[in-house]
Structures are given as C-alpha cells and as structure tokens.
Protein backbone atom coordinates (compact mmCIF):
# COMPACT_ATOMS: atom_id res chain seq x y z
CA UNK A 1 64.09 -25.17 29.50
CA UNK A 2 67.34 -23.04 29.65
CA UNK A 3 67.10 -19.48 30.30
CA UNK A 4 65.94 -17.12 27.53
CA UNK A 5 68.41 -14.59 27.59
CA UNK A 6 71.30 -17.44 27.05
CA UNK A 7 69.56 -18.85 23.98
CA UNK A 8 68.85 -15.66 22.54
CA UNK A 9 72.91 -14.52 23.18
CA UNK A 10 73.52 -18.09 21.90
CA UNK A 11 72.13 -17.12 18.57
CA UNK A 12 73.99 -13.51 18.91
CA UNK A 13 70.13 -12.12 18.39
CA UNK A 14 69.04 -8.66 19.58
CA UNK A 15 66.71 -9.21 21.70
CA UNK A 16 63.63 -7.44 18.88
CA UNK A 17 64.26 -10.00 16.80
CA UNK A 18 63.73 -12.63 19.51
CA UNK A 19 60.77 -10.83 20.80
CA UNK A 20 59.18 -10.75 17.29
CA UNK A 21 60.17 -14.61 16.79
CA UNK A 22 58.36 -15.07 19.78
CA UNK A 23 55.64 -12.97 18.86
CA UNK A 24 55.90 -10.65 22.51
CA UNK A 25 56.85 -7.01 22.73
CA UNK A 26 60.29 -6.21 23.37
CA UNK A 27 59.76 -4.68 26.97
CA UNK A 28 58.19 -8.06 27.62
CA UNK A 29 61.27 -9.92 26.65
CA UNK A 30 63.61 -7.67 28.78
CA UNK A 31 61.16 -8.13 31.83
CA UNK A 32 60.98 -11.89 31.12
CA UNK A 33 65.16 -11.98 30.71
CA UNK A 34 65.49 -10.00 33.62
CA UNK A 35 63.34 -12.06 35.69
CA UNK A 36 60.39 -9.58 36.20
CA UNK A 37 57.45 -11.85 34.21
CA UNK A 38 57.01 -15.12 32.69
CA UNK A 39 56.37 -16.05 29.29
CA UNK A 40 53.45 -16.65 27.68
CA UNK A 41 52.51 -19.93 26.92
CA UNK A 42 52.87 -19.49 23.25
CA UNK A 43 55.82 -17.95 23.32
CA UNK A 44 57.28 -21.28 25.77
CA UNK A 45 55.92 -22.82 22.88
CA UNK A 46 58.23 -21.24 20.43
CA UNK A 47 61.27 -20.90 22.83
CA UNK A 48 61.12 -24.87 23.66
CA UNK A 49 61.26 -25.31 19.74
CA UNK A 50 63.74 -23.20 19.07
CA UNK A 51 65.68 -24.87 21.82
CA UNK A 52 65.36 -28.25 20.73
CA UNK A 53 66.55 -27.25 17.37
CA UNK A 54 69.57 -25.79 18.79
CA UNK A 55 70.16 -29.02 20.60
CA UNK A 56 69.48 -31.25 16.95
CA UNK A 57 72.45 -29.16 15.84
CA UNK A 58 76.10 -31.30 15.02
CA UNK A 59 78.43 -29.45 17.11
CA UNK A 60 81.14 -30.37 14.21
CA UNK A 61 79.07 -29.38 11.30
CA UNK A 62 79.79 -31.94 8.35
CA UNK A 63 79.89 -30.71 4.81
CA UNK A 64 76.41 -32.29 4.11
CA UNK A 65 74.97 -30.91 7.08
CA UNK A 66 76.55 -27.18 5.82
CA UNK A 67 75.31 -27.85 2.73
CA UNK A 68 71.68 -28.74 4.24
CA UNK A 69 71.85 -25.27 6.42
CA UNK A 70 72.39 -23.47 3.59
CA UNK A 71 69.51 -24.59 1.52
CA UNK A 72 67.02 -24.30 4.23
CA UNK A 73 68.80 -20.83 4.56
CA UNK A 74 68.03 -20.12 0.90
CA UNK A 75 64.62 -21.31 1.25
CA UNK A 76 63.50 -19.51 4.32
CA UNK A 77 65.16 -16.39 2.67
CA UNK A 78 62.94 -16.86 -0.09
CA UNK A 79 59.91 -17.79 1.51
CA UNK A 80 60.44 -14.41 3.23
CA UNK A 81 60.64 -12.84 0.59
CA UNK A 82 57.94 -13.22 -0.66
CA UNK A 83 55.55 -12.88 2.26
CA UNK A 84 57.49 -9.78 2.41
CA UNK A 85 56.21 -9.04 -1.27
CA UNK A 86 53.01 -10.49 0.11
CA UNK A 87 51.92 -8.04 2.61
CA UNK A 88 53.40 -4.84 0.78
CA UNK A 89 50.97 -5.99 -2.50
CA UNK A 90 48.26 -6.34 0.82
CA UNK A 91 49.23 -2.94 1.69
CA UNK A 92 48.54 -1.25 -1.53
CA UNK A 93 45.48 -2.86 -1.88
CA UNK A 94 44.59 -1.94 1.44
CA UNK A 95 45.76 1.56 0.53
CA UNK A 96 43.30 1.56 -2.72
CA UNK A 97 40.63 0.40 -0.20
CA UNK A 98 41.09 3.37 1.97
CA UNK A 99 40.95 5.92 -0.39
CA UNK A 100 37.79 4.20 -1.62
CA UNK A 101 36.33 4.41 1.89
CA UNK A 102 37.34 8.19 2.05
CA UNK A 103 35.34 8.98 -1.21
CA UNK A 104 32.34 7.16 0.23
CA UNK A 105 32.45 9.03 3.55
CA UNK A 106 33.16 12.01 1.86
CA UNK A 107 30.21 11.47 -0.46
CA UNK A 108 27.93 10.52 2.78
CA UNK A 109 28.41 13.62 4.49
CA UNK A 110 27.60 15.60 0.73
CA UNK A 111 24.52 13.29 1.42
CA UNK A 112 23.94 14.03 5.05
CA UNK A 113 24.40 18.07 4.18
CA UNK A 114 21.88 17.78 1.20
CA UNK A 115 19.22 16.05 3.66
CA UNK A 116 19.77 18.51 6.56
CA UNK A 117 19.32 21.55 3.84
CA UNK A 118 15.77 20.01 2.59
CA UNK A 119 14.90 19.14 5.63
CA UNK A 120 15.19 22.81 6.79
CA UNK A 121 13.26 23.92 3.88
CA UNK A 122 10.10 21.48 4.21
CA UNK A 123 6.66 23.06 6.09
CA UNK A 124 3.70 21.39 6.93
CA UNK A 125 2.00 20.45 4.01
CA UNK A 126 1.28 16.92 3.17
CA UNK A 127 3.46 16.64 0.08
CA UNK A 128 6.47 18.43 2.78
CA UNK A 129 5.22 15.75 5.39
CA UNK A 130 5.86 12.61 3.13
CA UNK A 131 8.98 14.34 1.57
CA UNK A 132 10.62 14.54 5.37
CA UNK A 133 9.80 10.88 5.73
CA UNK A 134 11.90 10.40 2.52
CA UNK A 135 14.61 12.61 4.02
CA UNK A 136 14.69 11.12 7.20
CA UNK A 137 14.48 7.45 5.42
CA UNK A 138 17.85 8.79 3.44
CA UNK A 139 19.45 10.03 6.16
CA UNK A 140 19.51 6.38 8.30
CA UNK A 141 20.52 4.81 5.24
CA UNK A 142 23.57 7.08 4.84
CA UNK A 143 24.42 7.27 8.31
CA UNK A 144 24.35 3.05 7.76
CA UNK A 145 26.52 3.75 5.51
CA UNK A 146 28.77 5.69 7.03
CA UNK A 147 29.54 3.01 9.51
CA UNK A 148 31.10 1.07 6.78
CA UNK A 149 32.77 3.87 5.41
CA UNK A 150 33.25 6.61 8.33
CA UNK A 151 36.25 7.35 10.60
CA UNK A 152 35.88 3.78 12.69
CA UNK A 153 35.83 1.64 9.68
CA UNK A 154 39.26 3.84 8.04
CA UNK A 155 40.92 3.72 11.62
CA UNK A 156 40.58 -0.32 11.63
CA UNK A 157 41.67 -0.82 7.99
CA UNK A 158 44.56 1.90 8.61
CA UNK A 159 45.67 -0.70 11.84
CA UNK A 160 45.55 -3.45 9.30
CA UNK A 161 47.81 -1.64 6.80
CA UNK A 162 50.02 -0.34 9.53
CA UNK A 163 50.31 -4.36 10.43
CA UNK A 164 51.19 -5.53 7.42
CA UNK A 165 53.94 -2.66 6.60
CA UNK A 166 55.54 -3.96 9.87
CA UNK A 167 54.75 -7.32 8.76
CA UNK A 168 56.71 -6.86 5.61
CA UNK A 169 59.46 -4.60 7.34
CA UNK A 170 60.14 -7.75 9.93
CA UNK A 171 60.15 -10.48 6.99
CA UNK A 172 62.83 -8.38 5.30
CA UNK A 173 65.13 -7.43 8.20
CA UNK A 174 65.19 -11.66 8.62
CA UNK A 175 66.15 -11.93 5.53
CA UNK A 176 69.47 -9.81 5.60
C-alpha cells in the first residue's frame, strides 16, 4: 500500500476531504500522514480501494475513457445530490420532531407542577389517601414520559440532526 499522504497529494485533496472519504477525523489523518498512528482497518479498507482505482486508471486517457469519467462524474454528482437533498428533508423532519418533543416535555412538567400542587393540598382522609395514589400513579407515568420526551431524548435527536446537516454539508462540498 503506498503512503497516504502521496495518494491523497496525488488526487490534489485537502486532507478533510480525505479524512471524511475515509470516514476518520482530520487530526487522525495528519497523525497517520505524519507517521504518529495507523489506520483503522476500515479506513485501509477504503485507502486500498481508492488505490487500486488510481492504478485501473489509463495514464493516456482515450476519448471513450474521458467520456466514461465524465458520466460517472455526472452520476456521482447527482447521486450526491440528492443524498444531499436527502438528509436536509431528514433534518427538517427531525427539526418538526424536536419541537414536538419540546411541547411534550413542556406539557410534562405543566403535569408534574399540577401533581406536586394537589399533592400538597391532600390530608388524611380516605378519599385524600386514594386521590395521592392517583397523583403519585400520574406522576410515574409522566416522568415515563418524560424520558421519551425530556432533555436526554432532545440532546440525542439534536446529535442526529447535527449529523445529518454535516452529512448534507459534506455531500455538497463533493459535489463542487
């Protein structure tokens, strides 16, 4: 396998792109040119491709072969393109998703204010007795509840949007 840094320079690439290609951070790829780390295995994967690709290359390109480029150039543009398209419509979906999930936390902790009120309010009569069982019965289904819909659940689904806006920021930059 020839040395990363050469293929990458081959392919004038900065070395992001090559790092995203190869699905490693950036820092990685500098440490791995420089000599500091090794690759991952999937990313040897990837790099031994792209290699032998670069080696299937004519080094007089024929018209047909030109031709061929360009139409796999077209297509990968537009197959970019729309994953690009892909993961923004993902991201406003996501986006809809989250505000959902806001309103439903929002309206838990209404909920969880309203049960700590009557709770504070109930004695010790029977009727008060069974009525704090209700409370407390409402209060561990809206604190289920909140799980789904509380701080945890946004944080994951705002990693996943944050993802795919990257996602769709990468597809694009590869296309121009």
């Amino acid at each position: 396998m020839s040395d990363v840094k050469t293929i990458r320079e081959s392919l004038s690439m900065p070395q992001e792109r090559m790092a995203v290609y190869l699905g490693i951070s950036r820092v990685m790829l500098s440490m791995v040119e420089i000599g500091n780390r090794t690759l991952p295995l999937h990313a040897i994967a990837k790099l031994e491709q792209l290699e032998a690709a670069l080696k299937n290359l004519p080094i007089q390109p024929t018209a047909n072969s030109l031709a061929e480029l360009q139409q796999q150039a077209v297509e990968k543009r537009a197959l970019l393109n729309r994953r690009s398209k892909d993961c923004r419509r993902q991201v406003q979906q996501a986006e809809i998703q989250m505000k959902w999930m806001q309103e439903q936390c929002e309206n838990c902790i209404r909920s969880l204010r309203m049960v700590a009120y009557t709770l504070s309010q109930l004695g010790d009569s029977e009727t008060d007795k069974l009525d704090r069982v209700n409370m407390e019965l409402q209060e561990m289904e809206t604190l289920k509840k909140m799980e789904q819909y509380g701080p945890g659940a946004q944080a994951t689904l705002r990693l996943k949007i944050n993802a795919l806006a990257y996602e769709a920021e990468e597809a694009l930059k590869l296309v121009f």
